[in-house]
Protein backbone atom coordinates (compact mmCIF):
# COMPACT_ATOMS: atom_id res chain seq x y z
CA UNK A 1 185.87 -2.79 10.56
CA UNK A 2 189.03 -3.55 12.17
CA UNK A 3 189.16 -6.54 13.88
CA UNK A 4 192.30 -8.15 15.68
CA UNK A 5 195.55 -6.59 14.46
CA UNK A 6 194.42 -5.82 10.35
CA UNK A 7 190.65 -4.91 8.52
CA UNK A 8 187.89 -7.71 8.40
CA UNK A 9 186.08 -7.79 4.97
CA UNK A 10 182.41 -5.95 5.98
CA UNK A 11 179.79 -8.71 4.66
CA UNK A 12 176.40 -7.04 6.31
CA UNK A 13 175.99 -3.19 7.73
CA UNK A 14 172.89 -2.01 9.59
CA UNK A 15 172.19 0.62 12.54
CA UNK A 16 172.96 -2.31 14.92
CA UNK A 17 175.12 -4.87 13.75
CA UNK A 18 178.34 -5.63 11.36
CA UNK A 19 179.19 -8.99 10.41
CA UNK A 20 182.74 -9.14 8.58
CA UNK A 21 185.17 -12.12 8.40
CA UNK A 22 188.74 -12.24 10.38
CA UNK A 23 191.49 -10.86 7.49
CA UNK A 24 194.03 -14.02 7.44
CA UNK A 25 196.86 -12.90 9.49
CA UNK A 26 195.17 -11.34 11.99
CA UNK A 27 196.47 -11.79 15.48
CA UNK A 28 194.17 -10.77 18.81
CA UNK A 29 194.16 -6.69 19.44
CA UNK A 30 190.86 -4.78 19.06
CA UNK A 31 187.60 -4.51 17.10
CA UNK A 32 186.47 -0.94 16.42
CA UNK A 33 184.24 0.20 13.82
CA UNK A 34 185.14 3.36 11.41
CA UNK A 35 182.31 5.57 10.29
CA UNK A 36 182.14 9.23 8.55
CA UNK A 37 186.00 9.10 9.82
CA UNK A 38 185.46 8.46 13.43
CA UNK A 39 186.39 5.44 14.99
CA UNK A 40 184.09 3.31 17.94
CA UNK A 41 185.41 2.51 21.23
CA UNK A 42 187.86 -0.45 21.15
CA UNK A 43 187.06 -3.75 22.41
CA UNK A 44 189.18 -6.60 23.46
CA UNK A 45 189.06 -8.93 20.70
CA UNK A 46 190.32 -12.58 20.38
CA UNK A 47 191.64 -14.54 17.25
CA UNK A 48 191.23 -18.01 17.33
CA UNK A 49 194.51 -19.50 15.87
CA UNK A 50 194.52 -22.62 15.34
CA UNK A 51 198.10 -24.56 16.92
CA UNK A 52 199.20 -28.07 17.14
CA UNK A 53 201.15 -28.59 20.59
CA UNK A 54 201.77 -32.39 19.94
CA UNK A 55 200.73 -35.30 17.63
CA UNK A 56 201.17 -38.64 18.99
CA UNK A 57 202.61 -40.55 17.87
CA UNK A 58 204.49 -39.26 14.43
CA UNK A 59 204.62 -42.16 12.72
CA UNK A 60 201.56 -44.74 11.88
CA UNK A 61 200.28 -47.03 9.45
CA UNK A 62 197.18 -47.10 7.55
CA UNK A 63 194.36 -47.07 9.92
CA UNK A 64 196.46 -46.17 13.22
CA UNK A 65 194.55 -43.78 15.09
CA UNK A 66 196.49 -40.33 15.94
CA UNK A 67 195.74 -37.70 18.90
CA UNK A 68 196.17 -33.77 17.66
CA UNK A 69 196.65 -31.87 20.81
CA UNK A 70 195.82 -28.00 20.42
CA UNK A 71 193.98 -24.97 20.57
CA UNK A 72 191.40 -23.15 18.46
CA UNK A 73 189.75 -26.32 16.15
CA UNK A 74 186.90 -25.35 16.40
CA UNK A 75 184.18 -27.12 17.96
CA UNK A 76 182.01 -29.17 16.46
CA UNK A 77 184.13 -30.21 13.71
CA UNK A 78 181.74 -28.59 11.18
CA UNK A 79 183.96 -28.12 7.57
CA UNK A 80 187.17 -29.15 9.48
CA UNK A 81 189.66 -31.57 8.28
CA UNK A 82 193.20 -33.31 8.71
CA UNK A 83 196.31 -33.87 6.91
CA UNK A 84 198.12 -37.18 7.78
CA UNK A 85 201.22 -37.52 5.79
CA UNK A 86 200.16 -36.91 2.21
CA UNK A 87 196.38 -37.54 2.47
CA UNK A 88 193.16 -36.57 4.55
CA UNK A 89 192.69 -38.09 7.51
CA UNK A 90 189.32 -40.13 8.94
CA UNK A 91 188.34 -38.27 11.68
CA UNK A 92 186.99 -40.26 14.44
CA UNK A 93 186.61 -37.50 17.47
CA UNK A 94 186.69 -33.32 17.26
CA UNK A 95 186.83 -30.84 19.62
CA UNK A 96 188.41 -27.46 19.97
CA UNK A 97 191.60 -29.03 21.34
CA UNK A 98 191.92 -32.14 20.54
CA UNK A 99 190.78 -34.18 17.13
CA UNK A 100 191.78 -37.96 16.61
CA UNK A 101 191.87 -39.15 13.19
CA UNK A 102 192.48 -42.05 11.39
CA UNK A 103 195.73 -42.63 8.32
CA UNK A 104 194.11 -43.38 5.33
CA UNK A 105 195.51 -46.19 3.39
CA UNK A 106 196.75 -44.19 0.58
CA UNK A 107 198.89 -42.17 2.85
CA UNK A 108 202.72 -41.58 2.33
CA UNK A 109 204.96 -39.71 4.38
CA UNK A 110 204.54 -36.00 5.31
CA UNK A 111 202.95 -33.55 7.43
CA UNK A 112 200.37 -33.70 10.47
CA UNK A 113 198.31 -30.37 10.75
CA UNK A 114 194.38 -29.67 11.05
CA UNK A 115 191.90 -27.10 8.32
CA UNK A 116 189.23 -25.48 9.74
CA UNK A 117 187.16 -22.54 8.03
CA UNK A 118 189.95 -22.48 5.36
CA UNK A 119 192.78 -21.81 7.52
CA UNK A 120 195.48 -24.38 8.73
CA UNK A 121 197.93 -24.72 11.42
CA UNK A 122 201.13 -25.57 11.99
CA UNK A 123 202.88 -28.70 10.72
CA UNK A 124 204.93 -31.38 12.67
CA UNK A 125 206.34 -33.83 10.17
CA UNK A 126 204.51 -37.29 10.24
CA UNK A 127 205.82 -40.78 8.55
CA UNK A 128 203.82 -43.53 7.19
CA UNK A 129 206.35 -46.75 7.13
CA UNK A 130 206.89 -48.91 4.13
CA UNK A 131 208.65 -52.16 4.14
CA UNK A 132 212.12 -51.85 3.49
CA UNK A 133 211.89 -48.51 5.01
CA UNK A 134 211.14 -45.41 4.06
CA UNK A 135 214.27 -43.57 2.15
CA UNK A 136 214.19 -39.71 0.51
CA UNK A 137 215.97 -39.24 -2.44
CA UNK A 138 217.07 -36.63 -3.63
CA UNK A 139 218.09 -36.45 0.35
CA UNK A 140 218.74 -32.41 -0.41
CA UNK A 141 216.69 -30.01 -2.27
CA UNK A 142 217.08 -26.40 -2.71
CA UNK A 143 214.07 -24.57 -3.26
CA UNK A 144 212.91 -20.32 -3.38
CA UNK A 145 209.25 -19.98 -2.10
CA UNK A 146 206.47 -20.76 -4.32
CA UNK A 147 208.19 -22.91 -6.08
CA UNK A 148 207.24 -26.95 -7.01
CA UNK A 149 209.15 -29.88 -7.67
């Protein structure tokens, strides 16, 4: 089963129906089925990715409500969730582009970006003011990918 631009992982096969999951990656293309070696006709096929066009505002205190601005959510929220600074979000209203959410009172400074079906978007950096203000340190860290600190 090909679906968008790589191979969905088959879950069910009859006569008259496939069901198989997007691969993560996948970008819109086609969906064609394969078998005995030929191929069906291709049909337009869409990947909903989610994207964050804007969070306003970027900075907020416990309990300040925040807009996410987007496309492909999902709607309803179902399973969905948000990241505001360094801890989940309350979220107060969902739809496929646009979810408002609440900072928790745990939060710290660090990203904005929405989870839904196991797949997240993009990040804008968010801060959560302290008093005295918030300061990095170290203020410079150099780091290969996958690796913690």
């Amino acid at each position: 089963m090909w679906l968008g631009t790589a191979y969905g992982a088959v879950q069910s096969w009859s006569d008259t129906q496939v069901v198989a999951l997007v691969a993560a990656g996948s970008a819109s293309g086609t969906a064609q089925v394969l078998q005995n070696g030929v191929w069906s006709p291709a049909v337009p096929f869409s990947v909903n990715t989610l994207q964050i066009t804007s969070v306003s505002p970027t900075s907020g205190s416990p309990g300040t409500s925040v807009t996410f601005t987007g496309t492909g959510f999902g709607s309803p929220q179902g399973g969905g969730t948000v990241l505001l600074g360094s801890t989940a979000g309350q979220v107060l209203t969902w739809s496929d582009t646009q979810v408002v959410a609440a900072v928790a009172p745990t939060a710290l400074t660090g990203i904005a970006r929405v989870q839904q079906n196991g797949a997240w978007s993009n990040s804008i950096g968010f801060t959560v003011p302290v008093s005295g203000g918030n300061t990095v340190v170290p203020n410079m860290l150099n780091m290969v990918v996958r690796e913690t600190r």
